[in-house]
Protein backbone atom coordinates (compact mmCIF):
# COMPACT_ATOMS: atom_id res chain seq x y z
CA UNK A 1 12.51 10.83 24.07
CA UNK A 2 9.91 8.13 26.05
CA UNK A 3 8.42 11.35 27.24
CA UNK A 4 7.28 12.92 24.42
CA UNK A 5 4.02 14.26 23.73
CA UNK A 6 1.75 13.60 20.76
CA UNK A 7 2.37 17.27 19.73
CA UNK A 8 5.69 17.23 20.55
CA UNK A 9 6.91 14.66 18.23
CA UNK A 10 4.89 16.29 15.16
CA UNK A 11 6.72 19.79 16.39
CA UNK A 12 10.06 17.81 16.63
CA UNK A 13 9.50 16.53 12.71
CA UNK A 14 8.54 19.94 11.91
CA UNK A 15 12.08 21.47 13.39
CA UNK A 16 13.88 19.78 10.33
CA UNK A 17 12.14 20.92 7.66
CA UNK A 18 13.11 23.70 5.81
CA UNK A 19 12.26 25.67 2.24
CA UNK A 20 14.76 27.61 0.55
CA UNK A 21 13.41 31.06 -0.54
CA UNK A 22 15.13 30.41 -3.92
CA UNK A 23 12.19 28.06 -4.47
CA UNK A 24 9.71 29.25 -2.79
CA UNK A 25 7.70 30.54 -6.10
CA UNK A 26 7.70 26.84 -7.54
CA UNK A 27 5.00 24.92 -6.87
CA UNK A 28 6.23 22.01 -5.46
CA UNK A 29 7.38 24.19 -2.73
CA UNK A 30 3.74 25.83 -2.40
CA UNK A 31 2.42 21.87 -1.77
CA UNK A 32 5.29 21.32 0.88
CA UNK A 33 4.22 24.52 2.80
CA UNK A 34 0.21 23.74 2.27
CA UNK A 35 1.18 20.75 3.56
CA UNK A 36 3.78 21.52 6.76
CA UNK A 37 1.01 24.07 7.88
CA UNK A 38 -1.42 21.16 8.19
CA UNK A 39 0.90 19.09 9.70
CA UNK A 40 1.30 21.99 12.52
CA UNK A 41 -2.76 22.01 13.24
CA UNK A 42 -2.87 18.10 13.13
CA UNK A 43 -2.37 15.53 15.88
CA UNK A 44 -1.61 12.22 15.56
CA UNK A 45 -4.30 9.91 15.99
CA UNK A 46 -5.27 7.77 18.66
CA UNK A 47 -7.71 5.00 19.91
CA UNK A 48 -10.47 7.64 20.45
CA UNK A 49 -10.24 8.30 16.69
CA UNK A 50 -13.38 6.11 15.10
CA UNK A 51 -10.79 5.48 12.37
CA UNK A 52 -7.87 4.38 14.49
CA UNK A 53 -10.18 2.16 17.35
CA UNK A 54 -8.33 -0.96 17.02
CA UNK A 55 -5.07 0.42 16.54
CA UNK A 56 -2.79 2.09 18.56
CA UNK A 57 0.08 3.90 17.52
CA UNK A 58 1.05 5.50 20.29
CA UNK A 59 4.53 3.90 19.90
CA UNK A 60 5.62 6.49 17.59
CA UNK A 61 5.81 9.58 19.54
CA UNK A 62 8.78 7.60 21.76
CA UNK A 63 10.53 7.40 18.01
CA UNK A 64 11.02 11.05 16.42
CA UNK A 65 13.18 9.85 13.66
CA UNK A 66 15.20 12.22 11.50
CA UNK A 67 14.62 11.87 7.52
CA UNK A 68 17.08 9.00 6.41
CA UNK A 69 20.44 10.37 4.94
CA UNK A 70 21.20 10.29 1.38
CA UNK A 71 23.44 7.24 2.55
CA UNK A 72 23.87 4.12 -0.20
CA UNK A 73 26.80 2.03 -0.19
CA UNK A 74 24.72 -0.81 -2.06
CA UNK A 75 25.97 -2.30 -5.08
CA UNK A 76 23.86 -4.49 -7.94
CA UNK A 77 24.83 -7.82 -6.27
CA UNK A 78 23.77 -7.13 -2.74
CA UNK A 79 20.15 -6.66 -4.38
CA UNK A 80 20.33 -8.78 -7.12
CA UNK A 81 17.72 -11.60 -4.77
CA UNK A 82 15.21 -9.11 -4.62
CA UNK A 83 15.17 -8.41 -8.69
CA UNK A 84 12.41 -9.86 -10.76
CA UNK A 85 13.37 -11.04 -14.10
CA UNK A 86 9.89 -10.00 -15.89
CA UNK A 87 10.62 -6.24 -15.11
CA UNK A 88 13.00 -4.24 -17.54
CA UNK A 89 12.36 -1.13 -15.63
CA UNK A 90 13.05 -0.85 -12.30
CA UNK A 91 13.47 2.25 -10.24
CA UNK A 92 15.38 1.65 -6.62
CA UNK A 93 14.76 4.07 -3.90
CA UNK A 94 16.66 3.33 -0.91
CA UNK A 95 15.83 4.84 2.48
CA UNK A 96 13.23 7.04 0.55
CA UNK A 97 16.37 8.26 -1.94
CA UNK A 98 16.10 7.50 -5.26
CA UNK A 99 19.64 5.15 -6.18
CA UNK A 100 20.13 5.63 -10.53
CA UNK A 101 23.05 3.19 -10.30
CA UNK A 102 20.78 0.63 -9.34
CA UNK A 103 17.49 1.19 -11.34
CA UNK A 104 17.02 0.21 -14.83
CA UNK A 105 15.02 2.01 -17.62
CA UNK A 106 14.72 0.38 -20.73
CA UNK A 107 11.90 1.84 -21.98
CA UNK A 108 12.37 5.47 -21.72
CA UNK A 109 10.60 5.97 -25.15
CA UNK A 110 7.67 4.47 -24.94
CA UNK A 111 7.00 5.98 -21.26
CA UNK A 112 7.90 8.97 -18.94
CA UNK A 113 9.40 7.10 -16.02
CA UNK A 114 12.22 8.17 -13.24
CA UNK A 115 12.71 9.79 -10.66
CA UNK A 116 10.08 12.81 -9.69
CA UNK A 117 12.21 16.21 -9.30
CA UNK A 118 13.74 15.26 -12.62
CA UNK A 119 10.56 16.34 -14.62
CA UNK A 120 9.23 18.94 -12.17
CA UNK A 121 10.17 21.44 -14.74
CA UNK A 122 9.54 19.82 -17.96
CA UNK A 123 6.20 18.36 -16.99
CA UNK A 124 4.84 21.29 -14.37
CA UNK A 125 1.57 21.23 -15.47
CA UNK A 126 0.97 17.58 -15.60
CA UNK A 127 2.10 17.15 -12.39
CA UNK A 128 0.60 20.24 -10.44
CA UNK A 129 -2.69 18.74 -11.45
CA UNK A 130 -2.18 15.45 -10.16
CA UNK A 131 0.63 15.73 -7.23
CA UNK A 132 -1.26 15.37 -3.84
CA UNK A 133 -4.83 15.28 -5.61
CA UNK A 134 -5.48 11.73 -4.82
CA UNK A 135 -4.34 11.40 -1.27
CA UNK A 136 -5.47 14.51 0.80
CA UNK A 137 -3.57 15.64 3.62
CA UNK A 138 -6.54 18.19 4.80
CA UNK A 139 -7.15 15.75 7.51
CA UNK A 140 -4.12 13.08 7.43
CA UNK A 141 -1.45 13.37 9.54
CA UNK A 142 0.96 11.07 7.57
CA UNK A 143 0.16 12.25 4.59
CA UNK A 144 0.54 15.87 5.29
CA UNK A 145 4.09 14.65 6.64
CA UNK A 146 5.50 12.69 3.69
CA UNK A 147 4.51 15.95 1.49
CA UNK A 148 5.92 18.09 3.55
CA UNK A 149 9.00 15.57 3.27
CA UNK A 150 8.70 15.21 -0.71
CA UNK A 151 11.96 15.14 -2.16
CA UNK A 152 12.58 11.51 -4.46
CA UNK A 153 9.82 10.02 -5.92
CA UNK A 154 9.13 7.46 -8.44
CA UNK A 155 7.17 8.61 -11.80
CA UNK A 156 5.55 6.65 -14.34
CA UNK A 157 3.42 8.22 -17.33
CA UNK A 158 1.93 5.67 -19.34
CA UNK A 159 0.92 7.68 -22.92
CA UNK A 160 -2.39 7.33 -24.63
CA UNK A 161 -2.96 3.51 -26.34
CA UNK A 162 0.75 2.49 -25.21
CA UNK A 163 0.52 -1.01 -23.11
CA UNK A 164 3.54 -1.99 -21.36
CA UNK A 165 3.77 -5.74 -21.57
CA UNK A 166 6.66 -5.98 -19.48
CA UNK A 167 5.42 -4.79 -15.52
CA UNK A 168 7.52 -1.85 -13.92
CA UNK A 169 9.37 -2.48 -10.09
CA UNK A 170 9.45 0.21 -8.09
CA UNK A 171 11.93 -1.60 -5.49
CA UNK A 172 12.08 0.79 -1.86
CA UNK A 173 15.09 -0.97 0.42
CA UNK A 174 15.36 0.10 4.15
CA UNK A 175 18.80 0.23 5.39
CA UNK A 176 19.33 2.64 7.80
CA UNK A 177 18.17 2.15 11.85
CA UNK A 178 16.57 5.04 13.91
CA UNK A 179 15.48 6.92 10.50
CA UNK A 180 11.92 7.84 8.64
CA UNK A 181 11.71 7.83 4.96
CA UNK A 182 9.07 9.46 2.99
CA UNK A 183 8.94 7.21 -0.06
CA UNK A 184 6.22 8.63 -3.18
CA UNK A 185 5.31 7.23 -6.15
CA UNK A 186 2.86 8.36 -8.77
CA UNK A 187 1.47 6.89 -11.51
CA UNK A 188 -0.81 8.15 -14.64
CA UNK A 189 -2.21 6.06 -17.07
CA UNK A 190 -3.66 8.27 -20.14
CA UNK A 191 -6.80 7.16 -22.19
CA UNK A 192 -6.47 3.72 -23.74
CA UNK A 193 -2.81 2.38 -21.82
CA UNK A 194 -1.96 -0.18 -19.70
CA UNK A 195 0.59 -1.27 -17.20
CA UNK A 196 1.44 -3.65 -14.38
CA UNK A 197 2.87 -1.76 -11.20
CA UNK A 198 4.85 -3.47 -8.27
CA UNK A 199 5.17 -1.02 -5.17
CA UNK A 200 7.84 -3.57 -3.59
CA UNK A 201 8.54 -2.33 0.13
CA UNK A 202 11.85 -4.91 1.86
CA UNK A 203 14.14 -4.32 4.13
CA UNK A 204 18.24 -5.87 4.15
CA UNK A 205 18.11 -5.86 7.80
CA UNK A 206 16.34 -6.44 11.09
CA UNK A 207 16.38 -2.28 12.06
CA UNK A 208 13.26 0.05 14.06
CA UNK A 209 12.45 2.51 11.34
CA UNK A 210 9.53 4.19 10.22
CA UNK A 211 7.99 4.38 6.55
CA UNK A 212 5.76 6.35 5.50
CA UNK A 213 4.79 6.30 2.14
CA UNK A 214 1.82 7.68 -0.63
CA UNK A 215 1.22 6.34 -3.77
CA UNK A 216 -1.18 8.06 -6.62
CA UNK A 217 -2.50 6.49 -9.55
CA UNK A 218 -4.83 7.91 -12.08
CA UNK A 219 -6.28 6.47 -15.12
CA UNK A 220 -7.73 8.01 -17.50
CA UNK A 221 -10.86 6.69 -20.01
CA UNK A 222 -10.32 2.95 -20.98
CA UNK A 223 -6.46 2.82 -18.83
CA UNK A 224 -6.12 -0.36 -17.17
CA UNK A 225 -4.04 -0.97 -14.12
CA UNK A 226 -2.05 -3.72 -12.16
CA UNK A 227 -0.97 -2.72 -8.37
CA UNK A 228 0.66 -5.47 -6.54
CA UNK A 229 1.96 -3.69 -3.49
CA UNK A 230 4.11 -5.91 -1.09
CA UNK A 231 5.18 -5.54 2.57
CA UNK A 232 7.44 -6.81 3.98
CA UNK A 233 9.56 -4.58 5.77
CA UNK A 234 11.82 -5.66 9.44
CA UNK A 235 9.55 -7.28 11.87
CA UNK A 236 10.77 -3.89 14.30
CA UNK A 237 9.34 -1.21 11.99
CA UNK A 238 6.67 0.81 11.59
CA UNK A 239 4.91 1.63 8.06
CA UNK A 240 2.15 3.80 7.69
CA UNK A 241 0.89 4.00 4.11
CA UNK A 242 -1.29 5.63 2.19
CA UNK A 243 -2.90 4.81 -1.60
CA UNK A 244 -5.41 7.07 -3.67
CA UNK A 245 -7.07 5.85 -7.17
CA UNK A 246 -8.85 7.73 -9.61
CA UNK A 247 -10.88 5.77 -12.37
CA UNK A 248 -12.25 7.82 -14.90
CA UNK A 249 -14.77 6.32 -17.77
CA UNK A 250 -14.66 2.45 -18.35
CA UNK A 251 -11.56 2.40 -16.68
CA UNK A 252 -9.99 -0.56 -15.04
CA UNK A 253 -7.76 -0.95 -11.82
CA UNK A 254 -6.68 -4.37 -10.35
CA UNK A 255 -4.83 -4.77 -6.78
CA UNK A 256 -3.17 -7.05 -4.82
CA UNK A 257 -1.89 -6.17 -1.89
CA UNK A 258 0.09 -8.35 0.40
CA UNK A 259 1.33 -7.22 4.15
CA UNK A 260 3.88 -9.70 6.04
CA UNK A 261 6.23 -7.79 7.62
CA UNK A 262 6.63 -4.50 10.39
CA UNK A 263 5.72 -4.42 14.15
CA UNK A 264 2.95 -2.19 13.12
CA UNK A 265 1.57 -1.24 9.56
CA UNK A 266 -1.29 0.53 8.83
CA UNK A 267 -2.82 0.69 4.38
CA UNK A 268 -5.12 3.38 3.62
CA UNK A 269 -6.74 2.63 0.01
CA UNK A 270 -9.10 4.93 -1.41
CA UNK A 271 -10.58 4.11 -4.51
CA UNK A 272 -12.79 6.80 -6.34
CA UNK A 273 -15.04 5.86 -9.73
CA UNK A 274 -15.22 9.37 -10.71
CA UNK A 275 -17.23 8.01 -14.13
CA UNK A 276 -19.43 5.77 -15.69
CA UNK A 277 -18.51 1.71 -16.69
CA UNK A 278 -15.02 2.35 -14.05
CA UNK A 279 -13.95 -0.91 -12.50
CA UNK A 280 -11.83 -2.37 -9.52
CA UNK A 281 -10.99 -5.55 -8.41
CA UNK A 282 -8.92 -5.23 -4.72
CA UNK A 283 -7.43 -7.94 -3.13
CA UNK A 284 -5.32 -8.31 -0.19
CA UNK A 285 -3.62 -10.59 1.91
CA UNK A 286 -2.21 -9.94 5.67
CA UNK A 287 -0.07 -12.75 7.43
CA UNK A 288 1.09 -12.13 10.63
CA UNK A 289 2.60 -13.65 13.67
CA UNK A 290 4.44 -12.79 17.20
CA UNK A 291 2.84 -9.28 17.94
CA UNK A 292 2.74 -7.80 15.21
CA UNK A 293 -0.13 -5.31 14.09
CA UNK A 294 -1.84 -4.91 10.66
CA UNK A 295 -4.53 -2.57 9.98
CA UNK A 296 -5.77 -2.16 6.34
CA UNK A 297 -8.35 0.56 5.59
CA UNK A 298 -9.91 0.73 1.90
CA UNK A 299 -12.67 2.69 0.94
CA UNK A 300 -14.50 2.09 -2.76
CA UNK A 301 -16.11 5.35 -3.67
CA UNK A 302 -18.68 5.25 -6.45
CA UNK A 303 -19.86 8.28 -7.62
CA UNK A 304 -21.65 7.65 -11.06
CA UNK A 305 -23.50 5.18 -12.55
CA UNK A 306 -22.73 1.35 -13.81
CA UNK A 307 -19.50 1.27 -11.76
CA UNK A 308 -18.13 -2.45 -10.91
CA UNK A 309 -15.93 -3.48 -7.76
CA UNK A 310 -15.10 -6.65 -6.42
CA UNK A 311 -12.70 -7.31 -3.17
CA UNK A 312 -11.62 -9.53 -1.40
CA UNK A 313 -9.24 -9.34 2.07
CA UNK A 314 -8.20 -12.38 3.97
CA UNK A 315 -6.12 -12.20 7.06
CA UNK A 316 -3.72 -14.85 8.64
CA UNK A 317 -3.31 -14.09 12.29
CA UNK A 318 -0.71 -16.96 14.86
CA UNK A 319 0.28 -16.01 18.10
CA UNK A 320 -0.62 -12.87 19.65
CA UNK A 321 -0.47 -10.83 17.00
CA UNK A 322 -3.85 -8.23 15.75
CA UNK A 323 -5.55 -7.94 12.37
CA UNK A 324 -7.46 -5.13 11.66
CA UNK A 325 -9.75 -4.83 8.20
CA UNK A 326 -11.61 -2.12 7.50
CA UNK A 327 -13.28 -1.78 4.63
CA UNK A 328 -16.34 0.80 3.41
CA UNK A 329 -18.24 0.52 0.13
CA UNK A 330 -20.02 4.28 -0.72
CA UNK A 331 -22.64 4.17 -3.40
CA UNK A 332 -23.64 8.08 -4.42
CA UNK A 333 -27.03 9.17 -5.14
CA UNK A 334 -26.42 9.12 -9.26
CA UNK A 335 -24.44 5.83 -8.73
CA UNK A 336 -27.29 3.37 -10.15
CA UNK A 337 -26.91 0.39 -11.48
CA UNK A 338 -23.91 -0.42 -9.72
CA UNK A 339 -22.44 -3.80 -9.37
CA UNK A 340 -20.29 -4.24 -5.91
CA UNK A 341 -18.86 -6.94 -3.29
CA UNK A 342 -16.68 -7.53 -0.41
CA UNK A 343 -15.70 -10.55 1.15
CA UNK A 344 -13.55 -10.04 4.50
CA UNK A 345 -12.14 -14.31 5.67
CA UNK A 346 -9.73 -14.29 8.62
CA UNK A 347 -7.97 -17.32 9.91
CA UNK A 348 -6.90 -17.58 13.63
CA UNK A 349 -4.07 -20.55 14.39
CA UNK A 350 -3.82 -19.38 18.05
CA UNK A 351 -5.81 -18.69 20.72
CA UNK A 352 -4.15 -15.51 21.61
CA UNK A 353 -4.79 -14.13 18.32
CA UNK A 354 -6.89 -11.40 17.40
CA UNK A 355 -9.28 -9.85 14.28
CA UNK A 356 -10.83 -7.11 14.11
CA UNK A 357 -13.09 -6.81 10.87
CA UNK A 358 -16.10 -4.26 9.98
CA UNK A 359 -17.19 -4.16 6.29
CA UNK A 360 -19.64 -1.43 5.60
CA UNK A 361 -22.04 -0.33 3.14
CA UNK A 362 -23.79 3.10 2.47
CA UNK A 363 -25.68 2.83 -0.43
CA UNK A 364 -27.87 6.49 -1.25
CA UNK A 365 -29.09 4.87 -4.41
CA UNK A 366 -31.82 2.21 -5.15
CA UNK A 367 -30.99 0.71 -8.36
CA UNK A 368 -27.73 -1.04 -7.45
CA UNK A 369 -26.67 -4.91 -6.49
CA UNK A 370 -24.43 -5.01 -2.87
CA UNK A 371 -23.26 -7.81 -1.10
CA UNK A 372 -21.05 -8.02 1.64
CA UNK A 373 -19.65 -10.47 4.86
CA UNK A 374 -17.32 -11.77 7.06
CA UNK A 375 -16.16 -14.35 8.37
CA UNK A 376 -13.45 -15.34 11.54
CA UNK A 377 -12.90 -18.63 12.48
CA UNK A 378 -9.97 -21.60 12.69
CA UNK A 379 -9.28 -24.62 10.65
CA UNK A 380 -12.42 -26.63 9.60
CA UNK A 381 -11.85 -29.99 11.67
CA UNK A 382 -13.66 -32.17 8.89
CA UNK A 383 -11.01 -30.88 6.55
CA UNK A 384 -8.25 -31.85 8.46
CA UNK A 385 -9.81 -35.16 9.60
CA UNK A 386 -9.68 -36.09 5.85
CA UNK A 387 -6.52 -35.03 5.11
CA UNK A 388 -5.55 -36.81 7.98
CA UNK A 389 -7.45 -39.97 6.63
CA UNK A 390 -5.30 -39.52 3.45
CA UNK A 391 -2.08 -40.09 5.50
CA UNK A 392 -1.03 -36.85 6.17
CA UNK A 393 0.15 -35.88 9.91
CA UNK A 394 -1.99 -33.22 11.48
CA UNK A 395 0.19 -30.79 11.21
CA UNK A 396 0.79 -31.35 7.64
CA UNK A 397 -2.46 -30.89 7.39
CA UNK A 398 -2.76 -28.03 9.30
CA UNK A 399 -0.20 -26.58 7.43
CA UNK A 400 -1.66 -27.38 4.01
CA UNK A 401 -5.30 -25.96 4.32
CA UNK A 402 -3.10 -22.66 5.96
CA UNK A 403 -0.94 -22.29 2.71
CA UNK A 404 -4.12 -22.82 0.48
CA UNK A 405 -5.66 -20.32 2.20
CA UNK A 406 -3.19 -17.59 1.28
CA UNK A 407 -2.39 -18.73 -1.67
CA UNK A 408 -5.96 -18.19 -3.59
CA UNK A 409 -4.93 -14.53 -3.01
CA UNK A 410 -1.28 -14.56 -4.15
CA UNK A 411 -2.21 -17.10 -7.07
CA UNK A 412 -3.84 -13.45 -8.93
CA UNK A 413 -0.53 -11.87 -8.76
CA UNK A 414 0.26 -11.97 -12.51
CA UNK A 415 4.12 -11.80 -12.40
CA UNK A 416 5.60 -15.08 -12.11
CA UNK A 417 8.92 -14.96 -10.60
CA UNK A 418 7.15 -12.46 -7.72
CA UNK A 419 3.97 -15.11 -7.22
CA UNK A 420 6.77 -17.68 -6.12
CA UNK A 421 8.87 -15.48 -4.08
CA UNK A 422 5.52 -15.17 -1.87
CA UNK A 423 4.47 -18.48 -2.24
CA UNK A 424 7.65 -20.03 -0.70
CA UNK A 425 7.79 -16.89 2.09
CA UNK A 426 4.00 -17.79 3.00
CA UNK A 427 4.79 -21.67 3.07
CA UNK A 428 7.78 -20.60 5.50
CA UNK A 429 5.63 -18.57 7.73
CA UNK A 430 2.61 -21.09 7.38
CA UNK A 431 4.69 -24.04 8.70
CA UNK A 432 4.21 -25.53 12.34
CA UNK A 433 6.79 -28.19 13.92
């Protein structure tokens, strides 16, 4: 397929779709086809994109991948090392196909949690007005795809003044080679809950596959929201991913995002402060190595007055590999009085390695407080001089100030078991002979 045409691999993904006309009144099946008839007017994007500059995924038209079969031959114990003790619920997608022998849900009472096309008919309305509002696929290629591809996805409504103390694992396992899977999740937090979410992307095997996910969240007035999203998928795949928030009055959303794994990976987060007093705090952490190829796009939208965001994105880049951060504040004409900053620090350990960072700013108000800036550099030599001076080896040293630097953003992650999962997988991939 090396010959294959940017239009011919969307027209190729297109062939194996299909909607029966038994459903073609509900409307789930009225987002799919809103959604496959963008995908046929759409191309995939390239380097001439503004968007896509510094990354190329050009790759993927020589890798039309079917949809991954509803194929699981996993059992409890083959997954039990990527489990995290904190979370009583736990839904397990694997290859995009939602597994109910291996999820756990403890506290179906107190939430509505599972797996999506179980409550398309019990909670239509609910999700009509939410499904596919967050991300767009108007003008998104991958988006429009993995709705056109919607089939499993993982559900969590958090009712009015209920706070989950325990956090929820949504757990997505790659298994199969040559496949794409079109993994979804969707969360809603109504007025006055709370909840910890962990979007947990692994894989059991070095395979090439593709992911390409969305994930929705909306909270309502006073909902607050933890997102730790991890990565960390084969070093020979491709994921393509994209996140949309809504944050309605005095609302409060907290992310940490951390990318380590995949040849190529691109994040889209979109964050929208539809309301007065909403808040974010974003964080996000990319370590990479060889040649691999991160790109994270987030865009902080806020629309009305006395909104608050903070982020923060650091990027560890060895080798030859390429970082790419992107990241645009927007600060709307009624907006005053808003609070925001961004801080973009990249770390090269090679001279072969590459960043690529452009934090922006467009402010249309006057009354607001901005700050942004980046910075891309190597080790400080006066640090390592005086860790050397304290009997460490240079490359312990080296290796120290590396770890530290990661770990400030992995150190917010709130779930204990997770944080030193990550800790010990930077300090492996942080460690020089």
């Amino acid at each position: 397929m090396s010959d294959l045409t940017n239009t011919d691999y969307l027209e190729y993904l297109l062939k194996s779709l299909s909607i029966k006309s038994t459903e073609s009144l509900s409307w789930l099946n009225q987002l799919r086809a809103q959604a496959i008839d963008r995908v046929s007017t759409q191309k995939l994007p390239t380097r001439r994109d503004e968007e896509w500059r510094f990354t190329d995924i050009s790759p993927l038209t020589h890798l039309p991948y079917q949809p991954s079969k509803l194929e699981c031959n996993l059992h409890a114990h083959d997954i039990e090392h990527l489990t995290l003790k904190e979370a009583k619920n736990r839904l397990v997608f694997v290859d995009g196909h939602y597994s109910q022998d291996l999820s756990t849900i403890s506290d179906s009472a107190a939430l509505v949690i599972g797996n999506l096309p179980a409550f398309v008919a019990t909670h239509a309305s609910i999700l009509e007005s939410h499904v596919g509002q967050y991300v767009q696929f108007d003008n998104n290629v991958f988006a429009a795809l993995n709705t056109a591809f919607l089939r499993d996805g993982a559900l969590i409504i958090v009712p009015k003044d209920i706070a989950i103390s325990e956090p929820i694992h949504l757990l997505f396992i790659a298994t199969q080679n040559e496949v794409t899977s079109y993994p979804r999740c969707l969360l809603i937090g109504e007025a006055g809950s709370n909840v910890t979410l962990i979007e947990d992307y692994v894989a059991l095997q070095q395979a090439t596959y593709i992911t390409n996910s969305v994930t929705e969240i909306s909270l309502a007035a006073n909902a607050h929201a933890k997102h730790i999203r991890i990565q960390r998928e084969s070093a020979q795949a491709f994921h393509l991913a994209n996140c949309g928030v809504s944050l309605a009055h005095a609302s409060n959303y907290q992310s940490v995002s951390i990318s380590l794994g995949s040849h190529i990976s691109r994040y889209n987060l979109d964050v929208r402060l539809t309301d007065e007093a909403a808040e974010c705090v974003i964080d996000g952490l990319t370590l990479i190595s060889d040649r691999q190829l991160a790109d994270t796009h987030t865009c902080i939208d806020h629309m009305k007055p006395k909104g608050t965001s903070r982020q923060q994105h650091k990027c560890i880049v060895n080798d030859a590999a390429h970082a790419v951060f992107n990241g645009k504040i927007i600060v709307r004409p009624h907006a005053q009085r808003t609070n925001s900053s961004q801080s973009s620090r990249n770390l090269l350990l090679s001279k072969t390695a590459q960043v690529d960072t452009k934090p922006q700013l467009e402010i249309f108000a006057d009354d607001v407080k901005c700050a942004h800036g980046a910075t891309v550099g190597q080790l400080d030599e006066e640090e390592i001089f005086y860790l050397e001076s304290r009997g460490l080896s240079p490359e312990v040293a080296r290796n120290l100030l590396t770890f530290a630097f990661g770990a400030e953003i992995i150190s917010r992650i709130p779930v204990s078991s997770l944080r030193q999962q990550l800790e010990q997988a930077v300090l492996n991939q942080t460690q020089s002979s």
